[in-house]
Protein backbone atom coordinates (compact mmCIF):
# COMPACT_ATOMS: atom_id res chain seq x y z
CA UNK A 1 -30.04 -8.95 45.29
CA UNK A 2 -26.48 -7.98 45.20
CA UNK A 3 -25.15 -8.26 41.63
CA UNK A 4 -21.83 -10.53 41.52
CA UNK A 5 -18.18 -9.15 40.74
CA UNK A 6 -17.04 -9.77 37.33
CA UNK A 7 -14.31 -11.00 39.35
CA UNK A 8 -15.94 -13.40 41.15
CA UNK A 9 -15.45 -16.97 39.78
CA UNK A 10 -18.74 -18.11 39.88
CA UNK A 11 -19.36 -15.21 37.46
CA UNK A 12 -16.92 -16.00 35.08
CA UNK A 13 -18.35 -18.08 32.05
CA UNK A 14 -17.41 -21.40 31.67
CA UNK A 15 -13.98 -21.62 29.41
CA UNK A 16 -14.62 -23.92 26.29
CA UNK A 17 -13.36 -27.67 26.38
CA UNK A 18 -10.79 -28.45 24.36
CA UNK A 19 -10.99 -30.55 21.38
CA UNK A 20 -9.08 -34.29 21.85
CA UNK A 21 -6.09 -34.42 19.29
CA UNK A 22 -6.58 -37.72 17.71
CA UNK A 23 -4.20 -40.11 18.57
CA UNK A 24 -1.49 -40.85 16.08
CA UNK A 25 -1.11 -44.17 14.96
CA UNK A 26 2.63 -43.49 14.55
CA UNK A 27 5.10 -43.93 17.56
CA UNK A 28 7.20 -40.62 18.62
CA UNK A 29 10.49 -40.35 17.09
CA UNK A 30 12.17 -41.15 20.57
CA UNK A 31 9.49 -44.52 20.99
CA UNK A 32 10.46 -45.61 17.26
CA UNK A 33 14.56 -44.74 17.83
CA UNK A 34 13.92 -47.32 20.67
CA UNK A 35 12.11 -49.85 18.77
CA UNK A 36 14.44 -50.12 15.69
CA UNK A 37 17.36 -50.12 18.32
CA UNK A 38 15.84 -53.46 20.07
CA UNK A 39 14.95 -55.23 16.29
CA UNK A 40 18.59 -54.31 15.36
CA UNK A 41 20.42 -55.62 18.71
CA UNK A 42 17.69 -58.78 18.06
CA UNK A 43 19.36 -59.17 14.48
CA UNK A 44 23.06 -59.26 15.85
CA UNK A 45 22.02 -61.41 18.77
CA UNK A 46 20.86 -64.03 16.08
CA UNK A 47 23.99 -63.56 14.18
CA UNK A 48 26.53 -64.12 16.30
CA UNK A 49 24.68 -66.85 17.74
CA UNK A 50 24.42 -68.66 14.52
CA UNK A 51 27.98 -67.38 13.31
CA UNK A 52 29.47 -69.28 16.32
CA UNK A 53 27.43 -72.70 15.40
CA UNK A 54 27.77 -72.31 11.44
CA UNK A 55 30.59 -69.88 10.92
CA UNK A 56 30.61 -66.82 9.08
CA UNK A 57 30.79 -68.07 5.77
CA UNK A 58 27.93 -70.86 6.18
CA UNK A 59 25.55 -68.41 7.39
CA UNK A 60 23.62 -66.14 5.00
CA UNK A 61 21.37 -63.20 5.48
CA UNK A 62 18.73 -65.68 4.94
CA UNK A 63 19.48 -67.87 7.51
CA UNK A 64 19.28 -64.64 9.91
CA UNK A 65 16.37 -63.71 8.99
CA UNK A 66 14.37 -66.72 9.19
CA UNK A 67 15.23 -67.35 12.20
CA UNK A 68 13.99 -64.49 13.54
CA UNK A 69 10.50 -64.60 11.40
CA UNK A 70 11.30 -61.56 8.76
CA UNK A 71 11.74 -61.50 5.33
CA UNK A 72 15.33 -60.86 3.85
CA UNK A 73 14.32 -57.25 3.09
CA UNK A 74 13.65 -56.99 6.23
CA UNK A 75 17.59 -56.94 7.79
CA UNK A 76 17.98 -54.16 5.45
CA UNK A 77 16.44 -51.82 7.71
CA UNK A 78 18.70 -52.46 10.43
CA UNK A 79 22.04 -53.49 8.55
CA UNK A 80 23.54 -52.88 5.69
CA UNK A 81 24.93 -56.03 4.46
CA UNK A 82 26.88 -59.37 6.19
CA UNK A 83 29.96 -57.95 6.94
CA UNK A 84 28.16 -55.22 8.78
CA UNK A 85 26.82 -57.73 11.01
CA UNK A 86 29.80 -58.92 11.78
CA UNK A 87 31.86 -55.98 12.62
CA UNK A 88 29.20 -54.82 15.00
CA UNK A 89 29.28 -58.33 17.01
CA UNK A 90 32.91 -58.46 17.40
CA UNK A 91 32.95 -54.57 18.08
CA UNK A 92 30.15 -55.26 21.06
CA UNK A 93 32.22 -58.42 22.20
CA UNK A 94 35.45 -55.99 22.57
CA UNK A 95 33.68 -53.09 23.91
CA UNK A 96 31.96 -55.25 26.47
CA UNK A 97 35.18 -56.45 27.32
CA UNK A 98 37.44 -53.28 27.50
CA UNK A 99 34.30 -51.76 29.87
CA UNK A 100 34.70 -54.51 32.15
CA UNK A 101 38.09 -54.71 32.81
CA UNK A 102 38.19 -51.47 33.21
CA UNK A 103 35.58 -51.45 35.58
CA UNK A 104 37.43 -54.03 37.12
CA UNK A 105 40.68 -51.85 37.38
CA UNK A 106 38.43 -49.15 38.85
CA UNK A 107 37.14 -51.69 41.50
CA UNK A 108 40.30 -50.95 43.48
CA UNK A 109 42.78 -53.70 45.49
CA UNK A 110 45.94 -54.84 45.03
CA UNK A 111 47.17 -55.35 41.21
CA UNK A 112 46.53 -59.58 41.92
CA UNK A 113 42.76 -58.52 42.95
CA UNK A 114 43.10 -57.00 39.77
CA UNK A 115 43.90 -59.21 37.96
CA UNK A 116 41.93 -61.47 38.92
CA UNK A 117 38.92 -59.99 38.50
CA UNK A 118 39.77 -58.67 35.10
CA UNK A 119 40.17 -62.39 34.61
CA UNK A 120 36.52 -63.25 35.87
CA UNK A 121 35.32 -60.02 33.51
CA UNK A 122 36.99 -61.74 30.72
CA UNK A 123 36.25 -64.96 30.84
CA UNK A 124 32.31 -64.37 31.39
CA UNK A 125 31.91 -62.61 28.12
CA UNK A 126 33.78 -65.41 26.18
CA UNK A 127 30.96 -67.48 27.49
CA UNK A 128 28.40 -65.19 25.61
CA UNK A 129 27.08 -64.70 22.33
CA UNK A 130 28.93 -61.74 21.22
CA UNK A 131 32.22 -62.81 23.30
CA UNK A 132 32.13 -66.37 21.67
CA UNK A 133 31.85 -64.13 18.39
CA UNK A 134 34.63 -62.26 19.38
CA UNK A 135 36.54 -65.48 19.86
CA UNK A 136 35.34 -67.54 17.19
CA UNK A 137 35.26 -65.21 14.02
CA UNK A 138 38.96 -64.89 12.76
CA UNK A 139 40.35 -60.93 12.18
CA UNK A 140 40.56 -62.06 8.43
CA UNK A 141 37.21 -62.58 7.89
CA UNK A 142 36.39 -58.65 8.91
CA UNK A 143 37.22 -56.20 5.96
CA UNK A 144 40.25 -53.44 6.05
CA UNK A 145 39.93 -50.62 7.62
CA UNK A 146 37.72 -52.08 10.25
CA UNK A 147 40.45 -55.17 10.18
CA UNK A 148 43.16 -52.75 11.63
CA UNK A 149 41.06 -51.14 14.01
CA UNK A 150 39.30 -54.60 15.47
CA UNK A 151 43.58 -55.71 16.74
CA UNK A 152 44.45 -52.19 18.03
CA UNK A 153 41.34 -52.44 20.07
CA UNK A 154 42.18 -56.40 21.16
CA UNK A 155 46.04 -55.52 21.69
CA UNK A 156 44.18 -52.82 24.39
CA UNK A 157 43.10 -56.15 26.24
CA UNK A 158 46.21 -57.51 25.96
CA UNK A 159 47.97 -54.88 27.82
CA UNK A 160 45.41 -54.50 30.11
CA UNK A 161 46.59 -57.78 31.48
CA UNK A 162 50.19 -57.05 30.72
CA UNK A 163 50.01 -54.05 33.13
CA UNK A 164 48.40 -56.15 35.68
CA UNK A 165 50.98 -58.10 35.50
CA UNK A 166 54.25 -56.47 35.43
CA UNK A 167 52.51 -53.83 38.79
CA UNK A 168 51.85 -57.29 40.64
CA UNK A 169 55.54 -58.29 40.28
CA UNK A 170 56.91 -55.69 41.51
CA UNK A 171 54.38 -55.54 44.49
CA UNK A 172 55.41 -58.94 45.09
CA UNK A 173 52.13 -60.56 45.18
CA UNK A 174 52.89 -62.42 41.67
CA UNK A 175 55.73 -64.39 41.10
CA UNK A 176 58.47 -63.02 38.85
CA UNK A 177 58.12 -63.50 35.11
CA UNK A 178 58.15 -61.88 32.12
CA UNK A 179 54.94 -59.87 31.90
CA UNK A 180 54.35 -59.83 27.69
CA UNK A 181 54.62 -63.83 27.74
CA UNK A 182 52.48 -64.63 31.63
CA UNK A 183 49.80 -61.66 29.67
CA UNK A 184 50.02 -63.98 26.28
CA UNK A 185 49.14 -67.39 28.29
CA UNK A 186 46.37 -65.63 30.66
CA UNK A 187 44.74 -64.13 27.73
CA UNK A 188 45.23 -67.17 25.28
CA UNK A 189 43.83 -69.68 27.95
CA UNK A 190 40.91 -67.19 28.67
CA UNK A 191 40.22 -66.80 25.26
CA UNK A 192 39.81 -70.69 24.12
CA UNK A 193 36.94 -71.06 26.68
CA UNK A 194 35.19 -69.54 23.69
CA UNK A 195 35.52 -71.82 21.44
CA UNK A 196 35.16 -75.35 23.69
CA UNK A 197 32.50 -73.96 25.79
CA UNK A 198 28.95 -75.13 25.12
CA UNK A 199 25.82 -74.05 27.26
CA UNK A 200 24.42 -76.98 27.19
CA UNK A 201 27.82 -78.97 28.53
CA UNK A 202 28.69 -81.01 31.31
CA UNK A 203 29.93 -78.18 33.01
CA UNK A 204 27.60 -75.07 34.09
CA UNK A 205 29.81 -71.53 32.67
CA UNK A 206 30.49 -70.36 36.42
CA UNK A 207 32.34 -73.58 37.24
CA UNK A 208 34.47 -73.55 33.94
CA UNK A 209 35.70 -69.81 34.88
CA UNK A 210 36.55 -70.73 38.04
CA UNK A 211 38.58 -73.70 37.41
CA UNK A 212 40.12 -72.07 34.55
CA UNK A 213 40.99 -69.04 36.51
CA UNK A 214 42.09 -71.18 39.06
CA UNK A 215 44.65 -73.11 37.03
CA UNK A 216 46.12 -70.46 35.43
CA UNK A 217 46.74 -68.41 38.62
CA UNK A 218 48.02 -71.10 40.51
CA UNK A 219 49.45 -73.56 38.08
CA UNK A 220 48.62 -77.52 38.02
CA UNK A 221 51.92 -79.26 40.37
CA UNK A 222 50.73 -80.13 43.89
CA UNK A 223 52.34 -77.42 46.63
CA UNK A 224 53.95 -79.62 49.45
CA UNK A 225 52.29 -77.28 52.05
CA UNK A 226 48.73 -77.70 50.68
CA UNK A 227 46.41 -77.50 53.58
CA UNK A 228 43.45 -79.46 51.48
CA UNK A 229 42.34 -80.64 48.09
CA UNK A 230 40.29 -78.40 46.14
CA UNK A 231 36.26 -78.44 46.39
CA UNK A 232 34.43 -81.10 44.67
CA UNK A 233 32.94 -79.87 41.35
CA UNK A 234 28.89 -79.70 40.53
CA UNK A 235 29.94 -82.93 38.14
CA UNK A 236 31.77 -84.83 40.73
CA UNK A 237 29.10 -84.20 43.59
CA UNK A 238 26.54 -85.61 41.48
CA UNK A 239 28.81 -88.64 40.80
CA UNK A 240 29.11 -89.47 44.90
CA UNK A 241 33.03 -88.67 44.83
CA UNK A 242 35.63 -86.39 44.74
CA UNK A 243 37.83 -85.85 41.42
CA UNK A 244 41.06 -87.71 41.64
């Protein structure tokens, strides 16, 4: 018999298994980053829900955390204190808002298209939790320097519009004006849809945007030269008629 190569594999001796690490009971540092990330954006989405219903100032860390099924000590983990909380809501409600409007700018089109659509951007977040928050919860009630910071970022929205504005009158496809004051009323009329709006309303949040956006583009006087009236609402369907 021909003795086999030590080369040959089926000479080679059989490498040792290797041992199983245990499994760790903890999460890796990237899994638990993710998981305190979550809790914390749960913990602001439950405080600027209940700041919008209560107000700031009627609604306590304990309040927070009950609702969501923690202990007080709990929050601690994740926030510092109240006014923590509320900084980071408004901060997400603006920062949600710059991104989409600029997004919107991005989108391309004539500054009207724009506009408009910076509109839509706008008025979709004032609908939601951290938008309404945005809304809702007065400058005054966030502490200096954070104060100062929180209306250079909302005068950013402001011009946003005013921009919008002013290259749209001079493209023609909005009538003249005075850009500061049309950006003021746009903004302003945007804005109080947070505060009147309720979910559970007569009116579902895509049909409010779209008659608000609708009035303040257009205006509320009858044109001569209007081809037809406007589409029934959801509401008015469901009542058999029209809106007079």
């Amino acid at each position: 018999m021909v003795a086999r190569r030590a080369t040959d594999p089926a000479a080679a001796p059989l490498a040792p298994r290797r041992a199983r690490k245990p499994a760790s009971p903890w999460a890796l540092p990237s899994r638990r980053e993710q998981q305190r990330e979550a809790k914390r954006n749960a913990v602001l989405t439950t405080a600027a829900r209940m700041f919008n219903e209560r107000g700031f100032h009627a609604t306590s860390l304990d309040d927070i955390a009950a609702s969501l099924h923690v202990t007080k000590p709990t929050l601690y983990y994740y926030v510092k204190n109240k006014d923590e909380i509320l900084l980071a809501c408004v901060n997400k409600g603006l920062r949600m808002t710059l991104d989409g409007i600029e997004a919107s700018r991005q989108a391309g089109g004539n500054a009207l298209d724009q506009l408009r659509a910076c509109m839509q951007v706008y008025a979709e977040i004032v609908t939601q939790p951290f938008g309404m928050c945005l809304i809702r919860v007065g400058d005054e009630e966030v502490p200096e320097p954070s104060r100062t910071e929180l209306r250079r970022m909302k005068s950013e929205i402001d011009l946003a519009f005013r921009r919008l504005v002013a290259q749209g009158v001079e493209e023609g496809s909005i009538a003249p004006c005075d850009p500061k004051i049309a950006a003021f009323v746009i903004a302003g009329g945007l804005s109080w849809i947070g505060r009147w709006y309720r979910p559970d309303g007569q009116y579902a949040a895509p049909e409010v945007i779209a008659q608000c956006i609708q009035a303040l583009l257009r205006g509320v006087l009858q044109r001569p030269d209007a081809a037809s009236p406007p589409a029934p609402t959801r509401a008015a369907r469901r009542r058999g008629r029209t809106p007079s």
